[in-house]
C-alpha atoms as a PDB file:
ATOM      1  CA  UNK A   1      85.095  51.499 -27.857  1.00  0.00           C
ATOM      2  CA  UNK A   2      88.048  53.631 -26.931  1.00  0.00           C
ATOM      3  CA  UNK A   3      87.595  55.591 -30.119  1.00  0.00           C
ATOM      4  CA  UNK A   4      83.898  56.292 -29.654  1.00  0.00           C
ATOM      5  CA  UNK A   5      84.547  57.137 -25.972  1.00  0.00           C
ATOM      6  CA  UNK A   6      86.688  59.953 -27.844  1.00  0.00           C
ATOM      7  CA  UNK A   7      84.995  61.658 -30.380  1.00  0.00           C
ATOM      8  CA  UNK A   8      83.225  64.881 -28.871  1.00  0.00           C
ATOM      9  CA  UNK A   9      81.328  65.819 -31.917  1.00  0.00           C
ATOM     10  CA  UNK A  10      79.342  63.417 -31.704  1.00  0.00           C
ATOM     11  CA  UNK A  11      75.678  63.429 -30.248  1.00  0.00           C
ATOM     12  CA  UNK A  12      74.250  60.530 -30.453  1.00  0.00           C
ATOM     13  CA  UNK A  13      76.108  56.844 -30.574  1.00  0.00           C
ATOM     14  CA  UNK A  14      73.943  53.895 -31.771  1.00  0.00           C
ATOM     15  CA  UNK A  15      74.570  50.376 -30.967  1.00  0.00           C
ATOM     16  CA  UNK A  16      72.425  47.896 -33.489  1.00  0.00           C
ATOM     17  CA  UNK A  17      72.036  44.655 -32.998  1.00  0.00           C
ATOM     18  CA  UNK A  18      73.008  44.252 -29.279  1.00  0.00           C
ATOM     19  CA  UNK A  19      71.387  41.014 -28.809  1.00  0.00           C
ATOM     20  CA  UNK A  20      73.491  39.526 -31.774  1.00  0.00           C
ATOM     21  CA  UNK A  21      76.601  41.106 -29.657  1.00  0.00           C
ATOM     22  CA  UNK A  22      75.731  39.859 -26.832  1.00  0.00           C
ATOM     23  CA  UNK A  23      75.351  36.539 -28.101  1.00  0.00           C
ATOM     24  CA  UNK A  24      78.880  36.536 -29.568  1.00  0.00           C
ATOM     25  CA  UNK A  25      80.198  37.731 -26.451  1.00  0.00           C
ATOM     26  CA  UNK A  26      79.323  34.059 -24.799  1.00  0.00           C
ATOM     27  CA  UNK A  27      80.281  32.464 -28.019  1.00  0.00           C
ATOM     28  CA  UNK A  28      83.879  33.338 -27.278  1.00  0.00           C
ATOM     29  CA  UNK A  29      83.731  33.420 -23.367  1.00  0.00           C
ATOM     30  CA  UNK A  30      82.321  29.261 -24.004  1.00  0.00           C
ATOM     31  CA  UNK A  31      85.451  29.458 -26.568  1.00  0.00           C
ATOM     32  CA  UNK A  32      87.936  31.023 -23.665  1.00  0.00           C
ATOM     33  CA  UNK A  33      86.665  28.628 -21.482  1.00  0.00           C
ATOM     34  CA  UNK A  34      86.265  24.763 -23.660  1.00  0.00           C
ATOM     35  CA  UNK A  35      82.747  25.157 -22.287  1.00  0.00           C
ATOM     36  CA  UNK A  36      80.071  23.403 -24.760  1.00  0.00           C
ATOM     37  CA  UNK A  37      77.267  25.484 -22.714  1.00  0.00           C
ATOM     38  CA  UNK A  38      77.384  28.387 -19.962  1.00  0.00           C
ATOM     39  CA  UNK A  39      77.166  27.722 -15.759  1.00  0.00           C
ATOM     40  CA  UNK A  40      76.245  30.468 -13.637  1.00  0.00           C
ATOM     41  CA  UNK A  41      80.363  31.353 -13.892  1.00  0.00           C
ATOM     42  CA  UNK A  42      79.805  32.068 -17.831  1.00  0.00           C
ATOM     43  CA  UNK A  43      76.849  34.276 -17.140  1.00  0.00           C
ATOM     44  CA  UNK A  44      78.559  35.683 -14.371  1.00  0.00           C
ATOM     45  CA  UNK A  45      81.400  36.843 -16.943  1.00  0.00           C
ATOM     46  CA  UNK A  46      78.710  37.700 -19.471  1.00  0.00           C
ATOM     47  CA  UNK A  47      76.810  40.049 -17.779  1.00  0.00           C
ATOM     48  CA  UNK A  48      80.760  41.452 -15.795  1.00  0.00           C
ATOM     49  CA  UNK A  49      81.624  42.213 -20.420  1.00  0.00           C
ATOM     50  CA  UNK A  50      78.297  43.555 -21.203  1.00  0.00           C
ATOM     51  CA  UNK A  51      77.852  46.448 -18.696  1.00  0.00           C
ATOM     52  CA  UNK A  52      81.561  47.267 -19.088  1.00  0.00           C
ATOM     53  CA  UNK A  53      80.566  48.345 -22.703  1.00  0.00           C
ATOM     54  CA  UNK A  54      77.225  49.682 -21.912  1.00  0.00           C
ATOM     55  CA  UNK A  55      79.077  52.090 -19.674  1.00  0.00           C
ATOM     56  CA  UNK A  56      81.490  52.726 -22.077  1.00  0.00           C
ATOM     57  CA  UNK A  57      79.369  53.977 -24.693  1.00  0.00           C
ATOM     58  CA  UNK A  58      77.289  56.111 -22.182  1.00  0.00           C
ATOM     59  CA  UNK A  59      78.241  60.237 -22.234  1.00  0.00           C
ATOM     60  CA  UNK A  60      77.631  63.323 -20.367  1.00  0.00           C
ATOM     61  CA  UNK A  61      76.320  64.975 -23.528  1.00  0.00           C
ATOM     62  CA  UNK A  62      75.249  62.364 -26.055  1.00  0.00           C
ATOM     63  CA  UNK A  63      72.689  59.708 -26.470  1.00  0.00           C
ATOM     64  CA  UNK A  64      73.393  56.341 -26.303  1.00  0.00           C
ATOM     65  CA  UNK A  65      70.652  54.166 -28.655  1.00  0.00           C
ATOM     66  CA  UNK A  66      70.741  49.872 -28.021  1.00  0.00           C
ATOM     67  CA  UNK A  67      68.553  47.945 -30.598  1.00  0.00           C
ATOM     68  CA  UNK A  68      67.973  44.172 -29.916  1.00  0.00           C
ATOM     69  CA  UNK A  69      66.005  41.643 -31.431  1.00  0.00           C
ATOM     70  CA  UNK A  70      62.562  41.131 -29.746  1.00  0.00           C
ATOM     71  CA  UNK A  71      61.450  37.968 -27.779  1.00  0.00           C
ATOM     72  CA  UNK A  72      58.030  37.046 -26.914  1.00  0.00           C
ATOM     73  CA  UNK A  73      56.769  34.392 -24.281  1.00  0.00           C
ATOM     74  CA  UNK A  74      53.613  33.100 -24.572  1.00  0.00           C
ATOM     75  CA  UNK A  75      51.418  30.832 -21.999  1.00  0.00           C
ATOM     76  CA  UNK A  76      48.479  28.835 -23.238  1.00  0.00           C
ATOM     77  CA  UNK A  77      48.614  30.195 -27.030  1.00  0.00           C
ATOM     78  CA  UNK A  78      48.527  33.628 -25.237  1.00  0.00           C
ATOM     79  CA  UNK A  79      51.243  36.691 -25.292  1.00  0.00           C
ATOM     80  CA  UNK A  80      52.305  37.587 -21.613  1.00  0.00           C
ATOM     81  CA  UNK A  81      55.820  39.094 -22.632  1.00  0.00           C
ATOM     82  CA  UNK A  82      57.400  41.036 -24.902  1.00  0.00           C
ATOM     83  CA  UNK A  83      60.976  42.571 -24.565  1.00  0.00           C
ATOM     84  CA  UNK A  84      64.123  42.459 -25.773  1.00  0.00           C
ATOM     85  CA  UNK A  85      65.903  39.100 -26.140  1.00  0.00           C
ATOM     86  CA  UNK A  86      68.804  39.776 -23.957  1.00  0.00           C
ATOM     87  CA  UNK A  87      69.941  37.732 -20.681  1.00  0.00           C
ATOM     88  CA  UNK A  88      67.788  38.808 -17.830  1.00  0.00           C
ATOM     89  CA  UNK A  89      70.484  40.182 -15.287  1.00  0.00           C
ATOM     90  CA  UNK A  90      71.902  42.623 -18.851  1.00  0.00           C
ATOM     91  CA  UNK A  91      68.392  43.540 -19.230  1.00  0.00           C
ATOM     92  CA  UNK A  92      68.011  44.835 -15.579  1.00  0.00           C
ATOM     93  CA  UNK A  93      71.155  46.782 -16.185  1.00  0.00           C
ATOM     94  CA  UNK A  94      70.232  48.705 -19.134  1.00  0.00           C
ATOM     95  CA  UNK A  95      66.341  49.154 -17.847  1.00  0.00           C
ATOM     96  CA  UNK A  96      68.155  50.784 -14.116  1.00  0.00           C
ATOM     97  CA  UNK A  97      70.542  53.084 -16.928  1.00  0.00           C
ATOM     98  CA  UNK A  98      68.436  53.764 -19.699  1.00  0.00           C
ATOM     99  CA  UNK A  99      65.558  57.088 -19.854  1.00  0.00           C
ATOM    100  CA  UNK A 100      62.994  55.625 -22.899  1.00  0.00           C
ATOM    101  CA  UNK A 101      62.695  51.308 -24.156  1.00  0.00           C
ATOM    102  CA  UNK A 102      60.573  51.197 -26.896  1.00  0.00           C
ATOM    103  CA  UNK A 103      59.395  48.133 -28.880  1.00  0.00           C
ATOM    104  CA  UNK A 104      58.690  48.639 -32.955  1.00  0.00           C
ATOM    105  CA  UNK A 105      55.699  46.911 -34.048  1.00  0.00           C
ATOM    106  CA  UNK A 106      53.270  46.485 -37.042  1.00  0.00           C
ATOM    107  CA  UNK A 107      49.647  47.543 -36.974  1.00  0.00           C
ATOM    108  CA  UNK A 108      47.415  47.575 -40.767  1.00  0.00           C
ATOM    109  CA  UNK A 109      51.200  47.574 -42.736  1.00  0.00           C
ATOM    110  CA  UNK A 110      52.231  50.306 -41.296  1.00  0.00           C
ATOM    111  CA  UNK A 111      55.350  50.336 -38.389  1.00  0.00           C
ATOM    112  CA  UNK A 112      55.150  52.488 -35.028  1.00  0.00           C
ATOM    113  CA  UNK A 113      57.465  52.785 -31.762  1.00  0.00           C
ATOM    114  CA  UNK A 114      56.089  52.662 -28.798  1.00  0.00           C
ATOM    115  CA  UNK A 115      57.250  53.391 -25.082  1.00  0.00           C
ATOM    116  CA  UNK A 116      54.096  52.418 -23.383  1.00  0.00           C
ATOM    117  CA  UNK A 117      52.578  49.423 -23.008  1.00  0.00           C
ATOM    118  CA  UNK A 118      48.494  49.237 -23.088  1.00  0.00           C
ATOM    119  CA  UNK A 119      48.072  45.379 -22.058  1.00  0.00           C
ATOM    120  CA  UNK A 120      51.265  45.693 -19.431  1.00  0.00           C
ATOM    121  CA  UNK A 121      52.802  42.784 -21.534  1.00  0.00           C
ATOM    122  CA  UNK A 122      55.832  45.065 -23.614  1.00  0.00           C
ATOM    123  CA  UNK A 123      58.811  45.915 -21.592  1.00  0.00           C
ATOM    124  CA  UNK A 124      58.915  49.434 -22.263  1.00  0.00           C
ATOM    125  CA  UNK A 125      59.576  53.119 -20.779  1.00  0.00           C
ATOM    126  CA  UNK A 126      59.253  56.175 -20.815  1.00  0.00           C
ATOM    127  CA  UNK A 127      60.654  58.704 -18.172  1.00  0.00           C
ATOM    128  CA  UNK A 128      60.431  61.539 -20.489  1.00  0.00           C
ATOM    129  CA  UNK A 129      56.340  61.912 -20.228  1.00  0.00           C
ATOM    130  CA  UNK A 130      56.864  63.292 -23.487  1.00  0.00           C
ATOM    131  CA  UNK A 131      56.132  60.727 -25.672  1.00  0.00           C
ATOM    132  CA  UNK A 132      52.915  59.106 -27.407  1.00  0.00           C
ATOM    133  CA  UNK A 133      51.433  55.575 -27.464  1.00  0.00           C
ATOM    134  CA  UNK A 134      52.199  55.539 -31.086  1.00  0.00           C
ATOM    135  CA  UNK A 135      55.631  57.408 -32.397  1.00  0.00           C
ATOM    136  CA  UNK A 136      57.009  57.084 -36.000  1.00  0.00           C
ATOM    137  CA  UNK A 137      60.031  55.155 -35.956  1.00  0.00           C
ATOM    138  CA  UNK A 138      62.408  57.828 -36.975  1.00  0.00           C
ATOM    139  CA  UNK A 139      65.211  58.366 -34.158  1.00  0.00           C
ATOM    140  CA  UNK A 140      65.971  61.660 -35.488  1.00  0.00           C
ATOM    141  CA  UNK A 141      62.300  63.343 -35.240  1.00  0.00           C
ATOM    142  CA  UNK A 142      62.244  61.483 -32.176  1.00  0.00           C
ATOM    143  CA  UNK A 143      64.966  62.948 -30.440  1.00  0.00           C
ATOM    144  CA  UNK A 144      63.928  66.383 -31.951  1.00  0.00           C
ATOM    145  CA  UNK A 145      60.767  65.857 -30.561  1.00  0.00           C
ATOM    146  CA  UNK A 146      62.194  64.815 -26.286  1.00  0.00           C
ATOM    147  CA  UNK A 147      64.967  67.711 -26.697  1.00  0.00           C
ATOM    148  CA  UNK A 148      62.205  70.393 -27.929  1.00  0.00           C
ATOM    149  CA  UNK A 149      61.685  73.570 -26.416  1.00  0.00           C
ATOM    150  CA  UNK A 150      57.895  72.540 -26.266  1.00  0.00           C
ATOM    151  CA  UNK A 151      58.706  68.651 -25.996  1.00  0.00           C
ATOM    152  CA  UNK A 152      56.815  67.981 -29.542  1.00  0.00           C
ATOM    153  CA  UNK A 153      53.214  69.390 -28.130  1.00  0.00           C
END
């Protein structure tokens, strides 16, 4: 973390697999501890780790990317949620920091990212307004396409 916080050339740092961090994170806070499962004091030290390195990867002049595997709830056969399968209270935190949460899906083989979601189910966003309900899931274009003169239009 230290070294990332100092490389300047850098514009863009990407974090994959932040739900499989995250997850590791309580496997050795239950380890710290001779816990066999968390109490509100594990999650409590959780969530106190977690948004010490989400702030430590965040810069004045680079983007800051978070993948995490997806979860889905469903009631009565039904799907009613979809986000990212992260503890609810480290959610909140990167939803109040981040600008754009975008789910990748599958529709007729082919895959999209999306920031918008039509049935309200997908926790997504998308406070650049610059973005369409169906993006190509290529960071690089898609960056190109936010930091645009013309925003991609």
């Amino acid at each position: 973390m230290e070294w990332v916080k100092e490389q300047a050339e850098y514009k863009t740092v990407a974090f994959d697999g932040f739900s499989l961090f995250v997850s590791q994170v309580m496997r050795e806070i239950l380890e710290e501890r001779a816990k066999p499962s968390p109490t509100f004091y594990e999650w409590s030290l959780l969530t106190q780790r977690i948004k010490e390195v989400i702030l430590s990867l965040l810069k004045p002049n680079a983007n800051t990317i978070f993948t995490a595997l997806t979860k889905k709830q469903e009631q009565d056969g039904k799907l009613v949620w979809v986000g990212p399968d992260l503890p609810k209270k480290i959610r909140e935190t990167l939803r109040a920091i981040v600008d754009l949460e975008g789910l990748i899906w599958v529709e007729e083989g082919q895959r999209f990212l999306s920031f918008t979601s039509s049935k309200g189910i997908a926790e997504t966003k998308d406070r650049s307004g610059r973005l369409s309900p169906k993006e190509e899931p290529d960071i690089s274009k898609l960056l190109q396409k936010l930091f645009s003169k013309e925003g991609g239009k």
